[in-house]
Protein backbone atom coordinates (compact mmCIF):
# COMPACT_ATOMS: atom_id res chain seq x y z
CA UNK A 1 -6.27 19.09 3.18
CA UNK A 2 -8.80 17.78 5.36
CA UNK A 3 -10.25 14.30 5.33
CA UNK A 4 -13.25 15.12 4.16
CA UNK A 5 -12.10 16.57 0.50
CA UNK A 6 -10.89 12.97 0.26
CA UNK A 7 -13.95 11.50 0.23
CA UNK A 8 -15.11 8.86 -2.41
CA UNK A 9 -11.73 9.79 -4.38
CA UNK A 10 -9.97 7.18 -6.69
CA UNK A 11 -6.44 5.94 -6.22
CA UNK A 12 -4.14 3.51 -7.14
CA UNK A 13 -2.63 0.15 -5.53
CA UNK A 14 0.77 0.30 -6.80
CA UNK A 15 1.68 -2.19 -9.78
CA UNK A 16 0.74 -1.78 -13.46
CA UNK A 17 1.65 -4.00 -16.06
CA UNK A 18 3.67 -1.34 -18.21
CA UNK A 19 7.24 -1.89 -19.28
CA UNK A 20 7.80 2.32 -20.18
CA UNK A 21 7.46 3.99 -17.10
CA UNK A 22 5.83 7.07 -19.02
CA UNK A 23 3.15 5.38 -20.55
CA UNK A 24 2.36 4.21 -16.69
CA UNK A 25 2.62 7.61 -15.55
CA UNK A 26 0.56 8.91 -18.78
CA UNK A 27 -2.51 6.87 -17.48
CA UNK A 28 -2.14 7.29 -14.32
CA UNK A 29 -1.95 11.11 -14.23
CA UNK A 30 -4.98 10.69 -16.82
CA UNK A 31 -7.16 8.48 -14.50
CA UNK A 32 -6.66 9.50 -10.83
CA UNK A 33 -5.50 13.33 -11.31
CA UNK A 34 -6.57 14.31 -7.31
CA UNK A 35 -4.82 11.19 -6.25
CA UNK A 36 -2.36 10.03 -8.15
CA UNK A 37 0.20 7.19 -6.96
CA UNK A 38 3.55 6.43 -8.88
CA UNK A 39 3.37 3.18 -10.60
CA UNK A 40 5.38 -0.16 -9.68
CA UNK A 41 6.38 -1.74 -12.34
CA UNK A 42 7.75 -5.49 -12.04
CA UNK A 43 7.26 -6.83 -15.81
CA UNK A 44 10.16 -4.15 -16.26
CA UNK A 45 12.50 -6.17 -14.33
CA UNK A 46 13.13 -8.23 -11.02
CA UNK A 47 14.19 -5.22 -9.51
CA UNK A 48 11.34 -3.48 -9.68
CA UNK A 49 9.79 -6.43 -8.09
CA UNK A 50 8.03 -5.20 -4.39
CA UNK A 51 10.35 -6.96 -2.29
CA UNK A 52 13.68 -5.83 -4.08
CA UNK A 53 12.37 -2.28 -5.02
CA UNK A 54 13.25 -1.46 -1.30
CA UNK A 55 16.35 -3.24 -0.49
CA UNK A 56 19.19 -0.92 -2.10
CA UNK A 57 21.50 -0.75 1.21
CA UNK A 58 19.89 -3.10 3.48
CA UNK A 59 22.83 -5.04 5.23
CA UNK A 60 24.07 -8.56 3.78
CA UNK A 61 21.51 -8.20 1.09
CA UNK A 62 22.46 -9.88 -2.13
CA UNK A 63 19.88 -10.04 -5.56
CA UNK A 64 21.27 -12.75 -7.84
CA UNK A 65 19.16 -13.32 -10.68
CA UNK A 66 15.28 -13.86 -9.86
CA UNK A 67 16.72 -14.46 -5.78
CA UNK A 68 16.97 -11.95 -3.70
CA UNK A 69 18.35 -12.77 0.09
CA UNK A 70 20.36 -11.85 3.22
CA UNK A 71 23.63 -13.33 3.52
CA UNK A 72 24.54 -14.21 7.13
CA UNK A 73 27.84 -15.83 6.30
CA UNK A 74 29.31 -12.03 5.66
CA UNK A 75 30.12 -10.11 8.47
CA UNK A 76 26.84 -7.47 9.45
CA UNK A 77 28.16 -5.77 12.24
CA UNK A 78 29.04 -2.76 10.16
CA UNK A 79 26.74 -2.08 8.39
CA UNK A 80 24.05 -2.96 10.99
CA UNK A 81 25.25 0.10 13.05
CA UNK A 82 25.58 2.53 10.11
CA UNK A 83 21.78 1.43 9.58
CA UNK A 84 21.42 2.60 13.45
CA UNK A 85 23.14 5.34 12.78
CA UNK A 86 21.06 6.45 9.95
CA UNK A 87 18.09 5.90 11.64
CA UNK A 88 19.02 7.59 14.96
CA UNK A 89 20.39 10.67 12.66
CA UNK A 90 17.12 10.48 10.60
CA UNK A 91 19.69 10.50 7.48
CA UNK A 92 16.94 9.84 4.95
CA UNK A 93 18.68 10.86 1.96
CA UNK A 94 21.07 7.83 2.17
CA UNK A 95 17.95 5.24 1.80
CA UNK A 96 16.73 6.02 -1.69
CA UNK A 97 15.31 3.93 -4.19
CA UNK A 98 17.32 4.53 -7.29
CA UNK A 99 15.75 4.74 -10.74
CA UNK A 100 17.07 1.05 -11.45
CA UNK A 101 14.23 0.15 -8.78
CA UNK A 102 12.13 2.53 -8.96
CA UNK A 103 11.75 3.61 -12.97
CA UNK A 104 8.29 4.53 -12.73
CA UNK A 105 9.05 6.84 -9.48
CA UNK A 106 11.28 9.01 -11.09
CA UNK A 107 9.41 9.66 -13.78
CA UNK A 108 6.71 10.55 -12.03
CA UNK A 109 8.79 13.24 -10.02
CA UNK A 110 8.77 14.68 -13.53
CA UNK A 111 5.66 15.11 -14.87
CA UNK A 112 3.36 17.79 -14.32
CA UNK A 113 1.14 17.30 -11.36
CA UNK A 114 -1.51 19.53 -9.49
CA UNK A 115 -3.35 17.01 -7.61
CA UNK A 116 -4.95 17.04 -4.22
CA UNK A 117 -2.72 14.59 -2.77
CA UNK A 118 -0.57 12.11 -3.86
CA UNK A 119 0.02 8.62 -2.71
CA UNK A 120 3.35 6.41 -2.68
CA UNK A 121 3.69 3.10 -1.00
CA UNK A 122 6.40 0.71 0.43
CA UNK A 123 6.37 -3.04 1.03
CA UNK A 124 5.71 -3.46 4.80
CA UNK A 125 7.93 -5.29 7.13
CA UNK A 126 5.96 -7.99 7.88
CA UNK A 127 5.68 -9.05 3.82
CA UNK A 128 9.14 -7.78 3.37
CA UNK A 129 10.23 -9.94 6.34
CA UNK A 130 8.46 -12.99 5.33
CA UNK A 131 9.31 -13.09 1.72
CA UNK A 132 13.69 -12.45 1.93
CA UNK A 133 15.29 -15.32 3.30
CA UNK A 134 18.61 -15.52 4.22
CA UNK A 135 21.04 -17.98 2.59
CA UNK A 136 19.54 -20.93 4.45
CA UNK A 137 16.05 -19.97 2.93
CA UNK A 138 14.98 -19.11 6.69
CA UNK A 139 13.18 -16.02 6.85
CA UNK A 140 14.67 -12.89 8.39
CA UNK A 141 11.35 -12.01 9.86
CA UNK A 142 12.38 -14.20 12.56
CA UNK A 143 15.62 -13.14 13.44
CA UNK A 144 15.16 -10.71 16.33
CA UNK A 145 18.15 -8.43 14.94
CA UNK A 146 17.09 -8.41 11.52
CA UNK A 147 13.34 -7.68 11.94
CA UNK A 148 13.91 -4.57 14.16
CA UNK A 149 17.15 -3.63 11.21
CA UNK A 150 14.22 -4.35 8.57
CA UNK A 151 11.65 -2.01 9.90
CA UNK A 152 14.31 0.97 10.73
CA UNK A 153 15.10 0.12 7.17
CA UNK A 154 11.53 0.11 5.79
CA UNK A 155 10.81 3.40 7.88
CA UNK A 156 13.78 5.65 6.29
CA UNK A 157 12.61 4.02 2.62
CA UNK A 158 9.34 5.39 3.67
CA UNK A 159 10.87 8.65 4.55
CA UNK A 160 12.66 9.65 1.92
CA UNK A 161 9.83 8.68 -0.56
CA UNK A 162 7.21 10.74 1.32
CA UNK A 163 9.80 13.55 1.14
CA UNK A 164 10.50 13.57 -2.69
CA UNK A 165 6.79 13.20 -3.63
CA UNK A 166 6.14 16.50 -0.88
CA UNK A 167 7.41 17.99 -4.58
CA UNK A 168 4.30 17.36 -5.81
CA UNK A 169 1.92 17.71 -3.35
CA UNK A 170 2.64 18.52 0.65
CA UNK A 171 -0.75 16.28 1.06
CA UNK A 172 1.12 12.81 0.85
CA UNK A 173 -0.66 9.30 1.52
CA UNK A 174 2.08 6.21 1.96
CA UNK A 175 0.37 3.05 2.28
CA UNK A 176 2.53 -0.15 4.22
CA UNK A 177 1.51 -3.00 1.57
CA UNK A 178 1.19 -6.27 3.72
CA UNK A 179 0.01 -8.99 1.42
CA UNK A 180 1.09 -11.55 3.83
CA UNK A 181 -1.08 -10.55 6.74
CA UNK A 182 -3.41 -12.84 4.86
CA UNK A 183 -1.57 -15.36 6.28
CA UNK A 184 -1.44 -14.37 9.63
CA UNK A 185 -2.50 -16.66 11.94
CA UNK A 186 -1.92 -19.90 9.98
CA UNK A 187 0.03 -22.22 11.07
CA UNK A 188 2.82 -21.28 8.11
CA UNK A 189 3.42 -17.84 9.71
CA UNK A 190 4.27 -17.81 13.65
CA UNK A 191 4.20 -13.81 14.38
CA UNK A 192 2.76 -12.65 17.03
CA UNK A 193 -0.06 -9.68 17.48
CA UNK A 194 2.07 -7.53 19.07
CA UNK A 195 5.44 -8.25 16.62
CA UNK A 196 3.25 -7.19 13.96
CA UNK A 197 2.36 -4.15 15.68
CA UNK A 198 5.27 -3.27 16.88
CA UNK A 199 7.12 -3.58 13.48
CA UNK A 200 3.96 -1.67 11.94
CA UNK A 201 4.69 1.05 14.11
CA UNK A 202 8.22 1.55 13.57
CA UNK A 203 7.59 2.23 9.59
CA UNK A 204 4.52 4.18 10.36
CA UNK A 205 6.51 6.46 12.72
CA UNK A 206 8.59 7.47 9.30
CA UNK A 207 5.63 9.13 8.02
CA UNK A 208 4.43 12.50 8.55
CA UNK A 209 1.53 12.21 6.29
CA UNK A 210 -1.69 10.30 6.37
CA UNK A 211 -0.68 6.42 6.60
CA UNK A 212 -2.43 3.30 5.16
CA UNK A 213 -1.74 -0.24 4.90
CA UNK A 214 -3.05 -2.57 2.00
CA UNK A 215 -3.75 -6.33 2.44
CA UNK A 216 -5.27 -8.31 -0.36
CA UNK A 217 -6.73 -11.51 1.11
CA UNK A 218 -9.01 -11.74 4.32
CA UNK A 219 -6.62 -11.37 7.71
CA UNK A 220 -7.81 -10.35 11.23
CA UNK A 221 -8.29 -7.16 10.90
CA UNK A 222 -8.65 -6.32 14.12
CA UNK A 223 -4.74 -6.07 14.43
CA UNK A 224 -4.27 -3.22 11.91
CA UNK A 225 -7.09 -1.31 12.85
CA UNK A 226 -5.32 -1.29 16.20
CA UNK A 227 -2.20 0.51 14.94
CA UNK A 228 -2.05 4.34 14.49
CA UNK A 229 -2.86 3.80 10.47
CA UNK A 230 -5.28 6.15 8.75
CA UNK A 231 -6.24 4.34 5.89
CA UNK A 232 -7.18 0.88 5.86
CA UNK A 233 -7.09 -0.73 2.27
CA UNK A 234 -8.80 -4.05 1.48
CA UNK A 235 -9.59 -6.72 -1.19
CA UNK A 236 -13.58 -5.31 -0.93
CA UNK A 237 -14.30 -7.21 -4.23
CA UNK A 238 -13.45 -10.52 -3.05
CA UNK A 239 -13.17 -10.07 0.64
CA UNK A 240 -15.37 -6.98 1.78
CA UNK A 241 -17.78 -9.38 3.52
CA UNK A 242 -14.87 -10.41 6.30
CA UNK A 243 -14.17 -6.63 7.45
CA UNK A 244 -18.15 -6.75 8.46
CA UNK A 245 -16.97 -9.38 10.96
CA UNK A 246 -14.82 -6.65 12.92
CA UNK A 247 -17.77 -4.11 13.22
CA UNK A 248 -16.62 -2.55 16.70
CA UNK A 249 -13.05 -2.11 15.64
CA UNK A 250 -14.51 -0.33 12.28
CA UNK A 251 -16.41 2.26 14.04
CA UNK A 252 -13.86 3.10 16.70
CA UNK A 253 -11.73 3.58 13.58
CA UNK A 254 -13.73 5.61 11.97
CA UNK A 255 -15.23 7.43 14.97
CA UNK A 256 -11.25 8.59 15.24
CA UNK A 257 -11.51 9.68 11.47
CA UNK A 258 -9.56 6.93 10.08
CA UNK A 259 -10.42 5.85 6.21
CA UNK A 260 -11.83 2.81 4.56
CA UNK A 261 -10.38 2.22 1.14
CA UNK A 262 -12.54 0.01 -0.82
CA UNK A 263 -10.66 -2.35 -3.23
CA UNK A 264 -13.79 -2.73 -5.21
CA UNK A 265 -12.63 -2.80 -8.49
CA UNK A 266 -11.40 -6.70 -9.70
CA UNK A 267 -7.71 -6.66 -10.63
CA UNK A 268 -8.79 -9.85 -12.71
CA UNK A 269 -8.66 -9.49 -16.40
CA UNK A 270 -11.52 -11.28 -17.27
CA UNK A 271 -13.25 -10.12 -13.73
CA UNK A 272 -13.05 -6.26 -15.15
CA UNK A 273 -14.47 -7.60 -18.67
CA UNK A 274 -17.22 -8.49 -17.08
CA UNK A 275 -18.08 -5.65 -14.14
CA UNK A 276 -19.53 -2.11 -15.19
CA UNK A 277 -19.46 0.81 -12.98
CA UNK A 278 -23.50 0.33 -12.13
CA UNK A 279 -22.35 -3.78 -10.54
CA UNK A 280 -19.53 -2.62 -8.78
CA UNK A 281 -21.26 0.06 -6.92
CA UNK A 282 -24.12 -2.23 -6.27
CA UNK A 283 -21.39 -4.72 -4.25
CA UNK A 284 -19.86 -1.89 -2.47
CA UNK A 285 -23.34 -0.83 -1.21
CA UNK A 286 -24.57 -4.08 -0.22
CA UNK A 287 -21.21 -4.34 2.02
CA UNK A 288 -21.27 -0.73 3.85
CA UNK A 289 -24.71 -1.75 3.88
CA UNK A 290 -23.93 -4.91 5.87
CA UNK A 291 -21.35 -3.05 8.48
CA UNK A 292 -23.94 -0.05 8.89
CA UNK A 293 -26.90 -3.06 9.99
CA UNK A 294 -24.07 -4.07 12.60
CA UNK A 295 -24.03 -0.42 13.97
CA UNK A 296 -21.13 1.24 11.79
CA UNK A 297 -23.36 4.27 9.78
CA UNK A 298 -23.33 4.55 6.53
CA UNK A 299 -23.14 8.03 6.76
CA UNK A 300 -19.75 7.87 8.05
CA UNK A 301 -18.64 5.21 6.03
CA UNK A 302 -19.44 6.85 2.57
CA UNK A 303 -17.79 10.48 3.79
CA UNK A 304 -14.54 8.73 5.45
CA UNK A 305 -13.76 6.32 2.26
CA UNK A 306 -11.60 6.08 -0.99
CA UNK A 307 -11.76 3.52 -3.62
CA UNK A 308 -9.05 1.60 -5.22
CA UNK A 309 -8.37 -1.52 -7.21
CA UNK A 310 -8.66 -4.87 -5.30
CA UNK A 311 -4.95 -4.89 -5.44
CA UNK A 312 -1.66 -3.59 -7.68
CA UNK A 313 -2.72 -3.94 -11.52
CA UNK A 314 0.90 -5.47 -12.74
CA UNK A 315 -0.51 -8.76 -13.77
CA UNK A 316 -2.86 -7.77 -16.27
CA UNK A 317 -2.49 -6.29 -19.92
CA UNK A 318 -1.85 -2.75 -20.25
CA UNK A 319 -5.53 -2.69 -21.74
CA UNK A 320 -6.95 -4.14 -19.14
CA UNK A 321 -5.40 -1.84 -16.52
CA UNK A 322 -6.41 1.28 -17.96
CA UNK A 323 -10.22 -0.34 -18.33
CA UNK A 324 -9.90 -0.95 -14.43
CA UNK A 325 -8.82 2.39 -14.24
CA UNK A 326 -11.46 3.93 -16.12
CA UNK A 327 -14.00 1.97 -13.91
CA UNK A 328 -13.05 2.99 -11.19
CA UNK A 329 -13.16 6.57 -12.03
CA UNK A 330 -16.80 6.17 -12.75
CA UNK A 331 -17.41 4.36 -9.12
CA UNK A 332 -16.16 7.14 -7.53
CA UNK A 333 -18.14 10.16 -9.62
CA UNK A 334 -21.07 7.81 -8.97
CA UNK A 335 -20.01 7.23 -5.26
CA UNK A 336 -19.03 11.23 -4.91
CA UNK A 337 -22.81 11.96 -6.81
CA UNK A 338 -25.22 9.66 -4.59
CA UNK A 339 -23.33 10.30 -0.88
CA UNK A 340 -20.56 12.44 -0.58
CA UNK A 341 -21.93 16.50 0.55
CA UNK A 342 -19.80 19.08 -0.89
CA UNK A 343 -18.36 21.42 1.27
């Protein structure tokens, strides 16, 4: 699969708002057959929520209710060095996400695929870091033991997924979801550049695959186009207009054949009531527009890009989602139709 067959395709965030993991898979597989991605699905249950969906078997780790956190009180040692273990071993197979996590995984594993690729995605270890606590509510993140554990962690989840979804397709695409690099740099987050990177790079090194990371909200983006990702994914219907302020780290990124995924498609109920496929692609033009008048061509833009929802569909109806969905299919034939050269 090269690169270029990729070009303009449709794929999926993560989340959708189902509660039967078939009828997630059903639309999916009927929507974005070249790139499917297995649905999340947290209305299911708290497990299935992004931040507990990968913590089966991380050390101290306790879910209690709607909670999930690290207790420090027990004694980590152990299982800190069969993490290590794991990890030095590469013994993927013993960092699954079961189906209690992951419904809408498994059943994708079973239906009957024959895409181009197919896409999977884990919460990345900044997010992941940032959002579990341990039982003082401080966040593990910035423990120096537990954020390198996390991201060996995060890196054999990552593994093992890209390895069961090689059943499908050997073309796999894991994106790194980072939500919270939005709030990088604010005073509520004290990480620096290089921590990020660093833990970044030690998921990314789990996949074999083409590698993106998805952050919803504006962040400097100058830091993950830095890292050895592939695909960058971004909120382009609410926040396109701040990538255009990092126009020399877009074009070295590109110029390397990396991959702009345009969120352009609102993940707001009433937003998607109110776009049609003919809007949407006017906004996405007027922002590769913007970064090609700063010196990053269109050209290359248009052939080295996917398009995606602005972010994971789980919030809205089940009606709504499969509207988004369908607009976003007709983006990209419109997309694929005005730019993209066949062969």
């Amino acid at each position: 699969m090269s690169r270029f067959e990729l070009s303009g395709l449709p794929t999926a965030v993560g989340s959708m708002p189902h509660i039967d993991p078939k009828e997630a898979c059903s639309l999916v597989a009927r929507f974005l057959p070249e790139i499917p991605a297995w649905p999340q699905l947290p209305k299911r249950a708290f497990l299935e929520n992004m931040y507990a969906q990968f913590s089966e078997g991380f050390p101290g780790v306790v879910i209690e209710d709607d909670r999930i956190y690290v207790d420090r009180t027990k004694d980590l040692d152990q299982p800190l060095e069969q993490l290590y273990a794991s990890y030095l071993e590469n013994k993927i197979e013993e960092y699954g996400v079961s189906p209690d996590y992951a419904a809408g995984l498994h059943a994708f594993l079973d239906i009957e695929l024959s895409p181009l690729a197919v896409k999977g995605q884990v919460t990345g270890p900044i997010s992941w870091g940032l959002t579990i606590t341990d039982q003082e509510r401080r966040s593990i993140l910035y423990d120096d033991t537990l954020a390198d554990a996390l991201a060996k962690h995060l890196r054999l989840k990552a593994a093992w997924q890209e390895m069961k979804l090689k059943t499908i397709s050997p073309n796999t695409i894991i994106f790194v979801d980072e939500p919270y690099m939005a709030s990088f740099g604010s005073a509520f987050v004290s990480i620096s550049r290089e921590q990020v990177i660093k833990l970044l790079e030690e998921v990314f090194s789990g996949i074999s695959g083409l590698k993106g990371t998805h952050c919803c909200g504006n962040t400097d983006w100058s830091v993950l186009l830095s890292t050895s990702l592939d695909i960058l994914n971004f909120d382009a219907y609410n926040y396109g207009y701040t990538v255009a302020l990092y126009p020399n780290e877009v074009k070295a990124f590109l110029e390397r054949g990396g991959i702009l995924a345009w969120g352009i498609v609102p993940n707001d109920e009433k937003a998607v009531l109110g776009e049609t496929a003919k809007s949407l692609i006017d906004r996405l033009e007027e922002q590769i527009g913007a970064l090609d008048r700063k010196g990053v061509s269109f050209r290359l833009q248009t052939e080295q890009c996917l398009v995606t929802p602005s972010c994971g569909l789980g919030s809205t109806s089940p009606e709504a989602a499969a509207q988004a969905l369908e607009l976003l299919t007709e983006v990209s034939k419109e997309l694929r139709k005005r730019y993209i050269r066949e062969g």
